[in-house]
Protein backbone atom coordinates (compact mmCIF):
# COMPACT_ATOMS: atom_id res chain seq x y z
CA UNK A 1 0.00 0.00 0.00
CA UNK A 2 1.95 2.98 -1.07
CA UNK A 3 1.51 6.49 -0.53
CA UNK A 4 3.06 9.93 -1.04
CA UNK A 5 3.45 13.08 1.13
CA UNK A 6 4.02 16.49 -0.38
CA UNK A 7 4.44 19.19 2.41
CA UNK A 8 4.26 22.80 0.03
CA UNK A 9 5.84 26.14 1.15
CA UNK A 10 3.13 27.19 3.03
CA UNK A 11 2.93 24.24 5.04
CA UNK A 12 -0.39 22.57 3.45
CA UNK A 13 0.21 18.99 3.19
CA UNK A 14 -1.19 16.66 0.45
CA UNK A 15 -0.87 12.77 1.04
CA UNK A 16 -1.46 10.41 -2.19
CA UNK A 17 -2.62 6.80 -1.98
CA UNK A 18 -3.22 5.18 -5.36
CA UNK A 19 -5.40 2.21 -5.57
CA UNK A 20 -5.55 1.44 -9.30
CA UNK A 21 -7.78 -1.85 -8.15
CA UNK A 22 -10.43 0.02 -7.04
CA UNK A 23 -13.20 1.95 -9.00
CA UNK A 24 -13.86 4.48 -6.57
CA UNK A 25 -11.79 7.71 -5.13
CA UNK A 26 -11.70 9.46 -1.89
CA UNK A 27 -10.76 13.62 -0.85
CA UNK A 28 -10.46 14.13 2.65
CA UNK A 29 -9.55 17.20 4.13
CA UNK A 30 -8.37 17.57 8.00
CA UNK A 31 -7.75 20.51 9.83
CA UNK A 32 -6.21 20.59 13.12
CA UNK A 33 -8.54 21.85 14.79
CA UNK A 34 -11.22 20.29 17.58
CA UNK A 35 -12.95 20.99 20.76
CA UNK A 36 -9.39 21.09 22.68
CA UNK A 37 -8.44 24.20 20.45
CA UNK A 38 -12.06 26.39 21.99
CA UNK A 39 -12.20 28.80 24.99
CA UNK A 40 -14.92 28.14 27.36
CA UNK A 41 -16.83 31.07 25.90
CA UNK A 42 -17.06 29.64 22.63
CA UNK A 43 -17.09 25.81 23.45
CA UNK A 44 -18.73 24.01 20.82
CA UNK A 45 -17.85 25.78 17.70
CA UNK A 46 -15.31 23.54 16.26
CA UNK A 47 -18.44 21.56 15.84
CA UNK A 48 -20.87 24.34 14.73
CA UNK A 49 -18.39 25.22 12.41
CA UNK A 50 -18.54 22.24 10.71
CA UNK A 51 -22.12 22.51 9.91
CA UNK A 52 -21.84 25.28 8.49
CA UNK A 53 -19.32 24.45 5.80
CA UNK A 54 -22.27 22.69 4.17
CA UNK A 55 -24.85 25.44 4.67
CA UNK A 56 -23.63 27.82 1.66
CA UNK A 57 -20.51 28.74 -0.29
CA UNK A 58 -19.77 31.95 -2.51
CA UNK A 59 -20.68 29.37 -5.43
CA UNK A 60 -23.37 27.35 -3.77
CA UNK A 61 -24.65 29.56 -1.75
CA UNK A 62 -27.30 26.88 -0.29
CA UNK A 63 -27.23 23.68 1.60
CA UNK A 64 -29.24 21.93 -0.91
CA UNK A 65 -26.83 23.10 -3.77
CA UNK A 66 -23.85 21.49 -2.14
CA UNK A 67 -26.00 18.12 -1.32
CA UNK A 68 -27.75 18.12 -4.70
CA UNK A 69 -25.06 18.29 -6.21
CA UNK A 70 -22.98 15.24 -4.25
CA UNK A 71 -26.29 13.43 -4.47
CA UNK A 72 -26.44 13.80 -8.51
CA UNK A 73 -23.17 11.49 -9.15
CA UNK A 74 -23.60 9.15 -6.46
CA UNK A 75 -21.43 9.93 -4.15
CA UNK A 76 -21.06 9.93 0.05
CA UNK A 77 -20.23 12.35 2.07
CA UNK A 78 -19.62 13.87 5.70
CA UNK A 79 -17.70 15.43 8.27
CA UNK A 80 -17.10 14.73 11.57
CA UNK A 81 -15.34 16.98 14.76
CA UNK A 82 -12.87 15.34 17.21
CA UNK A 83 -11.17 16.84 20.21
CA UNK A 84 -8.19 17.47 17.87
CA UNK A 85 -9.08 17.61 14.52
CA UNK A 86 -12.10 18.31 12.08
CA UNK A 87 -12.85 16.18 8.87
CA UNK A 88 -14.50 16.98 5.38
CA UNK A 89 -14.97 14.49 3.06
CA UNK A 90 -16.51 12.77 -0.24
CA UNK A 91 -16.33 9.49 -1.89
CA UNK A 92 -17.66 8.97 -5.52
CA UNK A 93 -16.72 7.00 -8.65
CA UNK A 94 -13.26 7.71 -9.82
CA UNK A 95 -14.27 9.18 -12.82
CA UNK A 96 -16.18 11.74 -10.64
CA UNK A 97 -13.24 12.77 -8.87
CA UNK A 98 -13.05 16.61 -10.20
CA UNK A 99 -15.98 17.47 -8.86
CA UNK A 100 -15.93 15.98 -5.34
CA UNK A 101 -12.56 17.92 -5.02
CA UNK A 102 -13.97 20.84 -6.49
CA UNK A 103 -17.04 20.32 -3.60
CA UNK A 104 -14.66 19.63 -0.80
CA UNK A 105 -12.31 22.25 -1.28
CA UNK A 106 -15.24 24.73 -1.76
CA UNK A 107 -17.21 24.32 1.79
CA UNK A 108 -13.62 24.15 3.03
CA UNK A 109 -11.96 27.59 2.25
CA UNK A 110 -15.01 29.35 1.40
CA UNK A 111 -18.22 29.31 3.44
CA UNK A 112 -20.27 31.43 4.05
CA UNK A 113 -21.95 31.95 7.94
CA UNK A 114 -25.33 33.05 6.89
CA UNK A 115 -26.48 34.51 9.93
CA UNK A 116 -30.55 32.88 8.89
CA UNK A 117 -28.55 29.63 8.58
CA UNK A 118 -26.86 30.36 11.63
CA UNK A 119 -29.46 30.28 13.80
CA UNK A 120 -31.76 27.87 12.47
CA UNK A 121 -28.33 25.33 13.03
CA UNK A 122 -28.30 25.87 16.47
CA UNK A 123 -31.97 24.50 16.65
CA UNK A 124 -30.25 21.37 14.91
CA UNK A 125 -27.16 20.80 17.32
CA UNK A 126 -29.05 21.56 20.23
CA UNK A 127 -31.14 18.43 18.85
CA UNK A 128 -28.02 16.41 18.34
CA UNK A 129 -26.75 17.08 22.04
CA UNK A 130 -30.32 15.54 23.06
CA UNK A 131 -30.00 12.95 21.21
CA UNK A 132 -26.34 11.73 22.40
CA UNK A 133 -28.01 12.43 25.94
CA UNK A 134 -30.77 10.27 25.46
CA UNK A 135 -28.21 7.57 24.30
CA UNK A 136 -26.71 6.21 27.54
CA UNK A 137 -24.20 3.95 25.79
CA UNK A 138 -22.47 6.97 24.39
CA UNK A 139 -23.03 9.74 26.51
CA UNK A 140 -20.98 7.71 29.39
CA UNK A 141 -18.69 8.63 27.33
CA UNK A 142 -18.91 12.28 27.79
CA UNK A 143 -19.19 11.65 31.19
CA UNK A 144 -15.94 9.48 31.43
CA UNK A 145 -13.93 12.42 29.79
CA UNK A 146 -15.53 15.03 31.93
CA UNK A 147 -14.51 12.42 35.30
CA UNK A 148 -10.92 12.98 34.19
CA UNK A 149 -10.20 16.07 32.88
CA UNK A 150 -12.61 18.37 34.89
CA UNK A 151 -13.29 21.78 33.28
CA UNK A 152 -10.74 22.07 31.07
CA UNK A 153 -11.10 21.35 27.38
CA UNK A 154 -10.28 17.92 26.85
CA UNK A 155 -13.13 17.19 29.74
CA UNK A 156 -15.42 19.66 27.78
CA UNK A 157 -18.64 17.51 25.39
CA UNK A 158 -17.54 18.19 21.48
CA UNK A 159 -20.57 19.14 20.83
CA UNK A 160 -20.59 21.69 23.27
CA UNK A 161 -23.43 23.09 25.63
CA UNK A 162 -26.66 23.95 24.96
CA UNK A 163 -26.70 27.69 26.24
CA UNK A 164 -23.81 28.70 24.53
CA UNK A 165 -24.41 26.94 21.15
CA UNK A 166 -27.32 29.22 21.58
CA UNK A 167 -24.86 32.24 21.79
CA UNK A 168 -22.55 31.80 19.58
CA UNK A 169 -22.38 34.20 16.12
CA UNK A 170 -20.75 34.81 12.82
CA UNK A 171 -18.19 36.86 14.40
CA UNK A 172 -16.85 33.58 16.39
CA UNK A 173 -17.18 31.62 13.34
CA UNK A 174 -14.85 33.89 11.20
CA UNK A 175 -12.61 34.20 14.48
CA UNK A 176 -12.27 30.77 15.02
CA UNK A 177 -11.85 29.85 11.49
CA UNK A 178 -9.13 32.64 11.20
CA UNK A 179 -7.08 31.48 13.68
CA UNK A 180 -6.90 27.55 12.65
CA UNK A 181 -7.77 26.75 9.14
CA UNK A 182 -4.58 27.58 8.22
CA UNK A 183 -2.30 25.91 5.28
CA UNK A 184 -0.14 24.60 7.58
CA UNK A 185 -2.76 22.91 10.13
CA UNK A 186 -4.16 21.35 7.23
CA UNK A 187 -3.33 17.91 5.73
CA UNK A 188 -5.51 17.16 2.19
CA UNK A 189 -5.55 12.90 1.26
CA UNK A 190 -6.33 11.44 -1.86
CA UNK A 191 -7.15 8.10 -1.60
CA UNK A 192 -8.31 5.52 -4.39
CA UNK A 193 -8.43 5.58 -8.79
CA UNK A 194 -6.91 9.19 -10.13
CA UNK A 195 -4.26 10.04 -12.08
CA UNK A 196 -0.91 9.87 -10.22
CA UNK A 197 0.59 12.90 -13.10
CA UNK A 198 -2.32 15.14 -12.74
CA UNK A 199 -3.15 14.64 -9.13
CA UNK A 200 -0.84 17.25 -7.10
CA UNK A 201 -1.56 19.71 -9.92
CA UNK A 202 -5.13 19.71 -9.57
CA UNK A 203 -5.10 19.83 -5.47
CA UNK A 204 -2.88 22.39 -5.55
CA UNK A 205 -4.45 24.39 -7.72
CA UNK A 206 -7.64 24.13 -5.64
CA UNK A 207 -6.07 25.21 -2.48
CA UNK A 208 -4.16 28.24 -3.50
CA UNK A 209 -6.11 30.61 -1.75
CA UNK A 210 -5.75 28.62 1.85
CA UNK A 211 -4.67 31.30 4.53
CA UNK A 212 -0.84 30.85 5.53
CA UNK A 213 -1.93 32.86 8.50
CA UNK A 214 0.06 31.66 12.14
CA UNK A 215 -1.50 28.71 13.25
CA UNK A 216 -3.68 29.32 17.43
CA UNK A 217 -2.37 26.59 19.38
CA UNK A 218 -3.80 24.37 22.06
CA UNK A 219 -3.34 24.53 25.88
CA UNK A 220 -1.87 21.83 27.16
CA UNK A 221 -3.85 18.77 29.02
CA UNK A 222 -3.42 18.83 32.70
CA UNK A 223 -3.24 15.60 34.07
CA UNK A 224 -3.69 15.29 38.46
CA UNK A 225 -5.02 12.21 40.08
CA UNK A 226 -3.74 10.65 43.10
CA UNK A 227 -6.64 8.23 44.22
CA UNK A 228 -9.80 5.90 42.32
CA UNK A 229 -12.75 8.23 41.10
CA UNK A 230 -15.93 7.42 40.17
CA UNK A 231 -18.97 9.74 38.38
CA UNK A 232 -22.47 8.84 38.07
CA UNK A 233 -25.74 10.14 36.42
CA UNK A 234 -29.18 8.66 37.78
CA UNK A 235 -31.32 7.72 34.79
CA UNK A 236 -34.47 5.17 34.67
CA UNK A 237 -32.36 2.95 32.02
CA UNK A 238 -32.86 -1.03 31.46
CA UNK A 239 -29.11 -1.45 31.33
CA UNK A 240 -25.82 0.30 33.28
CA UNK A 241 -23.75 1.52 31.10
CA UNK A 242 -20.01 2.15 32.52
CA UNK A 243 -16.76 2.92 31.70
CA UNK A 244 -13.83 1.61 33.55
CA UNK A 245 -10.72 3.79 32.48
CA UNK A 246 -6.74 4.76 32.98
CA UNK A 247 -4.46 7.05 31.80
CA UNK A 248 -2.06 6.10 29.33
CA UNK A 249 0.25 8.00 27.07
CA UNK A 250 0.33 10.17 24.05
CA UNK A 251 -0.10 9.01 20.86
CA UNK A 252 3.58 9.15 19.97
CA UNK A 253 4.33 7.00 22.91
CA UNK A 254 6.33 3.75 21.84
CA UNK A 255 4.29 1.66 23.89
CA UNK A 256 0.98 2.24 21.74
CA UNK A 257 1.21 -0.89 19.68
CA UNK A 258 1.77 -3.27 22.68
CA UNK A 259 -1.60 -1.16 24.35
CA UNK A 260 -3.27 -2.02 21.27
CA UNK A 261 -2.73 -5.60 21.58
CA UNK A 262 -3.54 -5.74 25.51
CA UNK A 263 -7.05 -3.68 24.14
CA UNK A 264 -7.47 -6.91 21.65
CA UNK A 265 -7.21 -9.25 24.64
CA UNK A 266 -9.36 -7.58 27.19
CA UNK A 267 -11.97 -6.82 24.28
CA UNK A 268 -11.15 -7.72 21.02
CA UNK A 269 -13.75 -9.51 19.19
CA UNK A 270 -15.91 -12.58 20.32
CA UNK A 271 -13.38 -14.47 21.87
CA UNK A 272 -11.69 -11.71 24.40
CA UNK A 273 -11.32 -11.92 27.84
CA UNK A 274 -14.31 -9.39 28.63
CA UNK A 275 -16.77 -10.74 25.97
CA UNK A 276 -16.31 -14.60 27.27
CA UNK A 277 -16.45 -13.44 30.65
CA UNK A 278 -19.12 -10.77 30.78
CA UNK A 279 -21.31 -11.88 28.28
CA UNK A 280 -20.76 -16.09 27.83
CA UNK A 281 -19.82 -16.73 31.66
CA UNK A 282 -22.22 -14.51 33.41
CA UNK A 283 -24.61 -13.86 31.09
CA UNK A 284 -25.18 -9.64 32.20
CA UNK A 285 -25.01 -8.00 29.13
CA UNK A 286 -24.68 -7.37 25.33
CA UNK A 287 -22.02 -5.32 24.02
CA UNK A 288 -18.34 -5.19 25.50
CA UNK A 289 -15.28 -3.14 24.14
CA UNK A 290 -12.09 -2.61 25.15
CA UNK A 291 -9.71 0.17 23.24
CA UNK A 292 -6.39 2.47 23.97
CA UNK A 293 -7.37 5.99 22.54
CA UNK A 294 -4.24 8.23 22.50
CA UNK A 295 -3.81 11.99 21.68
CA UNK A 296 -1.26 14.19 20.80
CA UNK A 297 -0.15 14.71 25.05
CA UNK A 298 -2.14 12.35 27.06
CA UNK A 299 -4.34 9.11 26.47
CA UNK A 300 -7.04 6.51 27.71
CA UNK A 301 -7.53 3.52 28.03
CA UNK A 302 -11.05 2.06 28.85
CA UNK A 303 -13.28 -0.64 28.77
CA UNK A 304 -16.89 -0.33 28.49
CA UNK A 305 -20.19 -2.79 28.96
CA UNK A 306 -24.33 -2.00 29.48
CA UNK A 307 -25.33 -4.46 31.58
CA UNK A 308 -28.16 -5.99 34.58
CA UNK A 309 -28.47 -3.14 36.54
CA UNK A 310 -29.11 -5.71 38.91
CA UNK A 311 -25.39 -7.05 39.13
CA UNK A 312 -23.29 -4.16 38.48
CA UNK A 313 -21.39 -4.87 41.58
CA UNK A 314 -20.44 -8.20 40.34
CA UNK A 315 -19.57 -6.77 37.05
CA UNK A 316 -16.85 -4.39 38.32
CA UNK A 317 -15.35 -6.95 40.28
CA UNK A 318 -15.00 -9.05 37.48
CA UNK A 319 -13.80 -6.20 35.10
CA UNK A 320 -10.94 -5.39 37.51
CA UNK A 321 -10.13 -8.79 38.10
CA UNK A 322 -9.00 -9.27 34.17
CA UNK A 323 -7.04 -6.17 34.37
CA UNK A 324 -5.76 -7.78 37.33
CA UNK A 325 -4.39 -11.42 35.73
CA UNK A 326 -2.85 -9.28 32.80
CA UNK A 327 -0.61 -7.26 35.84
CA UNK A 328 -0.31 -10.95 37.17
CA UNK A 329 0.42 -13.30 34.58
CA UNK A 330 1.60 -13.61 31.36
CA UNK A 331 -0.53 -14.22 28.23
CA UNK A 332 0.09 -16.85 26.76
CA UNK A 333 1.75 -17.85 23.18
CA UNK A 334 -1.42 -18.74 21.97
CA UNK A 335 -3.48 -16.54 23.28
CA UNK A 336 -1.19 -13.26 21.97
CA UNK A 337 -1.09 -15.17 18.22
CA UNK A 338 -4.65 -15.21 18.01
CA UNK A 339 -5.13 -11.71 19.03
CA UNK A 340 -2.28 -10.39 16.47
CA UNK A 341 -4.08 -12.13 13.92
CA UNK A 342 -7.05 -10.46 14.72
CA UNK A 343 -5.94 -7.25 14.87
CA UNK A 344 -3.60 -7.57 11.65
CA UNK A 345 -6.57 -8.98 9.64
CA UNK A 346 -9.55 -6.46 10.86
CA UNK A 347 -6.90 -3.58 9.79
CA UNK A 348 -6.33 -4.54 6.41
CA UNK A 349 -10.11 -5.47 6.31
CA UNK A 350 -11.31 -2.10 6.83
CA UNK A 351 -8.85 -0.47 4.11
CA UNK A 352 -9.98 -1.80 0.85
CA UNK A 353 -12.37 0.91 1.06
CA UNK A 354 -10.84 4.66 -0.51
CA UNK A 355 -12.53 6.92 2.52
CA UNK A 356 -11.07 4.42 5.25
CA UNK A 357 -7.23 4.48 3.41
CA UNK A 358 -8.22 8.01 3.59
CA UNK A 359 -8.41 8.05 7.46
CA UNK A 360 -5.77 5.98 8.06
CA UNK A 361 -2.85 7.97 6.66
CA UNK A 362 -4.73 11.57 7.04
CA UNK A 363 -5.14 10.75 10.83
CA UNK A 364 -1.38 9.61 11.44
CA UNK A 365 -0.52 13.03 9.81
CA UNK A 366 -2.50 15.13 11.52
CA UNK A 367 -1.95 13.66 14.98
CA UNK A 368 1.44 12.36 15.03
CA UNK A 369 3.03 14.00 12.09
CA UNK A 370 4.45 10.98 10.97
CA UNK A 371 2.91 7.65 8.94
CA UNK A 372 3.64 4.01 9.33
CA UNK A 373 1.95 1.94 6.32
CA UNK A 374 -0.18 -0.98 7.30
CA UNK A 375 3.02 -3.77 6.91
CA UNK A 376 4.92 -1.84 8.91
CA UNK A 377 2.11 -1.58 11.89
CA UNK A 378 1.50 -5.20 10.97
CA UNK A 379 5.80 -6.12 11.62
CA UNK A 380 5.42 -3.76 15.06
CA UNK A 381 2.12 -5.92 16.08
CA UNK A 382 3.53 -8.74 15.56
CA UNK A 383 6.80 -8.23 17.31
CA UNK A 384 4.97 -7.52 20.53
CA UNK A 385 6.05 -10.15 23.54
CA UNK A 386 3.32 -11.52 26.59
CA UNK A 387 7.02 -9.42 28.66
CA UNK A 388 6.19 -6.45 27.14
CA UNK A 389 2.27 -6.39 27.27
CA UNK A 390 2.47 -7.78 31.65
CA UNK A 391 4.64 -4.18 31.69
CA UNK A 392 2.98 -2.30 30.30
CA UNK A 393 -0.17 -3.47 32.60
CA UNK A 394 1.57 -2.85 35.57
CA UNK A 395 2.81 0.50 34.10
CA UNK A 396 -1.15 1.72 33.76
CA UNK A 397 -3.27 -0.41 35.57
CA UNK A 398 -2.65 1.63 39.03
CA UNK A 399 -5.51 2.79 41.72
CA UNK A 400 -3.87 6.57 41.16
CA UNK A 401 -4.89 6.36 37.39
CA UNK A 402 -8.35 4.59 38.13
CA UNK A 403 -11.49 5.60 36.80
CA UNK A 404 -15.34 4.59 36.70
CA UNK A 405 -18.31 6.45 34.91
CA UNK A 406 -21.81 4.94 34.47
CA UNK A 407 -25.01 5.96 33.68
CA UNK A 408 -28.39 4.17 35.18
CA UNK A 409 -30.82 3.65 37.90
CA UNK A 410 -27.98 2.95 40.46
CA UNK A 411 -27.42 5.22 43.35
CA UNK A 412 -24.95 3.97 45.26
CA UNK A 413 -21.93 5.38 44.26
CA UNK A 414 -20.73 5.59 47.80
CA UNK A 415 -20.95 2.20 48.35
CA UNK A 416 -19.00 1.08 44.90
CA UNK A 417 -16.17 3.79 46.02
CA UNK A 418 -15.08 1.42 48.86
CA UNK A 419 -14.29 -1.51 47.35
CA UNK A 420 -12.89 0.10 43.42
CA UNK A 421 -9.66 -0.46 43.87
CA UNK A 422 -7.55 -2.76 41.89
C-alpha cells in the first residue's frame, strides 16, 4: 500500500494513496482543529463550524446546492469533529473525482456563515446534544472524559453546551476559522483511482487561496489524580452503562502498539477476555469493548459494557479482576497469536475501502506527524512479547490512574467507592 506526502511552502500537506484496483476515489480534508483548540466562551464551535461548511458557499450559496449536487453522481459524504481535529470528506466514482474535489475544497476555504442559517443550526445541534443524551451507551462517554479532565477542554462535550451553542455568532465563526484553518494545520488525502501525473496539480491548484496565517495553538492537558474516582448520572435505564478507564500516554508513545494488543485481549472480538467473561460466563449484558485511545499529550484507556443493573457490583469486580491477571500473569503464546491475527486482519479489512485508506494515513498526519503503512504496523504488532504487554499493565493499571463512569438507575456510588480499587 503505497503512498506519497508532499508538504508545500506554506505548510499545506497533500498525502497520495493510489489504488488502481479500485473503481472508486476518496478527498479528505483535515484541519487541526477540535474541541481542545475552543475557549470556554465559545465551546462548541469547532463543531458548529462544521455545519456550516455545508450550509452555503460563494458558489453554492445553499445547503441543498452542495448536497444536490454530491447526491447527482452518487457519491457519500460527511464530516465529523474530534477533540483534535475536524474532517470533510466525499467518496464517488473515480471518474467523478473533479468534482468531489472541487465540492470539498469549496465548503472548506469558502463558506459562508449566513447569519438565517446560523441560527436555524443551532436548533439542529441543540437536537443532536439531546440525542447523544438520550443515548446512555455513548453519553458515558462524555461523562468518562468530563470524570478525568474536569473543566478544562479535553473534559469539555464536542458538541458543546446547549446555552452557549445558543450564543454563539458569525463573528466567532470567522474568528475561530481565522485562527486555525490555516495551510499549515491542514493535511488534504487522496485516496483511491486518479491520475498519479495530474493529481498534485489539480489539489494544488484548488487550495491556493488557503490562509498561511500563524496557526492558534492548544493549551496543554493537565493531568492530576492521586486516588480511584468514580462519576455517576441517575437515569431510569434497562441497562448500566459504565466505563472503567486509565491514563495512558500520548499518541507518539512507543508503547501504543503493545496497548493495542492488551485492548485486543481484554476486548477484542468474540473471543476476548471481557466478551467470554461478561457476556458467555455470566450472562449480564450485550455489548463489550475494550480500546487504547491516545492523543497528541495524554491518552485513555477504557473498557466499556451496558449491563443488569441488577449485578453491576459483580460486574466491576469481574472487570478489575481481568485487568488484574494481565498485571499478574503472562498471556500466553497462543493466546497473543490469536489476538495479532485479529488485529492484523480487521486492519487490512477495513482499508480496501478509498474513505477508510483516507483516514488511516490523514489521521497519522495530523496527529502524530508521521505515517507508518499498514506492513509496517503489521511487523510492530507482531513483534509484541506476553514481557512487554504484563509491563505495560503494571505501568497503567494503578488505583492513582483509576477511573469509573456509568449511567443508570444505580445510586450507590458511595458504596462502589469502597471496594474500586484494583
Amino acid at each position: 500500500m503505497k503512498f506519497k506526502k508532499h508538504t508545500l511552502k506554506n505548510g499545506l500537506r497533500i498525502i497520495t494513496v493510489p489504488m488502481p484496483e479500485t473503481l472508486a476515489a476518496t478527498v479528505l480534508v483535515l484541519v487541526e482543529a477540535g474541541s481542545k483548540y475552543e475557549t470556554k466562551d465559545v465551546s462548541g464551535v469547532s463543531h458548529f463550524l462544521e455545519h456550516m461548511c455545508f450550509k452555503g458557499t460563494a458558489k453554492r450559496p445553499k445547503a441543498l446546492d452542495i448536497v444536490k449536487e454530491l447526491d447527482g453522481i452518487g457519491a457519500q459524504y460527511n464530516a465529523f469533529t474530534g477533540q483534535e481535529y475536524t474532517g470533510y470528506w466525499a467518496k464517488a466514482g473515480f471518474r467523478q473525482f473533479p468534482k468531489i474535489l472541487d465540492v470539498v475544497s469549496d465548503i472548506y476555504l469558502n463558506p459562508l456563515f449566513d447569519r438565517g442559517e446560523i441560527e436555524k443550526e443551532k436548533g439542529v445541534i441543540v437536537e443532536e446534544i439531546n440525542m447523544y443524551e438520550d443515548m446512555p451507551a455513548r453519553h458515558v462517554q462524555d461523562l468518562f472524559m468530563e470524570l478525568l479532565y474536569g473543566d478544562q477542554p479535553a473534559g469539555w462535550n464536542i458538541a458543546g453546551e446547549k446555552r452557549i451553542v445558543k450564543k454563539l455568532t458569525k463573528e466567532d465563526f470567522v474568528l475561530y476559522r481565522g485562527q486555525h484553518y490555516v495551510a499549515s494545520a491542514t493535511t488534504i488525502v487522496v485516496a483511491g483511482r486518479f491520475d498519479e501525473k495530474k493529481i498534485l496539480g489539480a489539489v494544488k491548484k484548488k487550495f491556493s487561496t488557503i490562509s498561511s496565517s500563524k496557526k492558534y495553538p492548544k493549551k496543554k492537558v493537565k493531568e492530576a489524580q492521586s486516588r480511584p474516582r468514580i462519576m455517576s448520572k441517575y437515569k431510569k435505564t434497562d441497562q448500566t452503562h459504565l466505563v472503567i478507564g486509565f491514563r495512558s500516554y500520548s499518541i507518539v508513545h512507543k508503547r501504543n502498539l503493545t496497548l493495542a494488543v492488551l485492548a485486543g485481549i481484554l476486548g477484542g472480538g468474540m473471543s476476548s477476555r471481557l466478551f467470554q467473561k461478561i457476556r458467555e460466563e455470566m450472562g449480564v449484558g450485550y455489548y463489550v469493548r475494550a480500546y487504547n485511545d491516545p492523543y497528541t499529550d495524554h491518552g485513555i484507556f477504557q473498557a466499556s459494557v451496558g449491563v443488569d443493573n441488577r449485578r453491576v457490583r459483580e460486574v466491576i469486580g469481574a472487570m478489575l479482576g481481568e485487568f488484574r491477571k494481565l498485571k499478574e500473569e503472562l498471556v500466553s503464546d497462543e493466546e497473543l497469536k490469536k489476538v495479532k491475527d485479529h488485529l492484523i486482519g480487521s486492519l487490512f479489512l477495513e482499508l480496501e475501502s478509498s474513505d477508510e485508506r483516507a483516514n488511516f494515513y490523514g489521521m497519522q498526519e495530523v496527529l502524530k506527524k508521521s505515517i507508518l503503512s499498514p506492513r509496517e504496523m503489521a511487523k510492530r504488532i507482531r513483534s509484541v512479547t506476553p514481557a512487554q504487554i504484563r509491563k505495560v499493565a503494571r505501568d497503567i493499571f494503578k488505583n492513582n490512574g483509576l477511573n469509573m463512569a456509568f449511567i443508570g438507575p444505580n445510586r450507590d456510588r458511595i458504596k462502589l467507592s469502597r471496594t474500586f480499587k484494583l
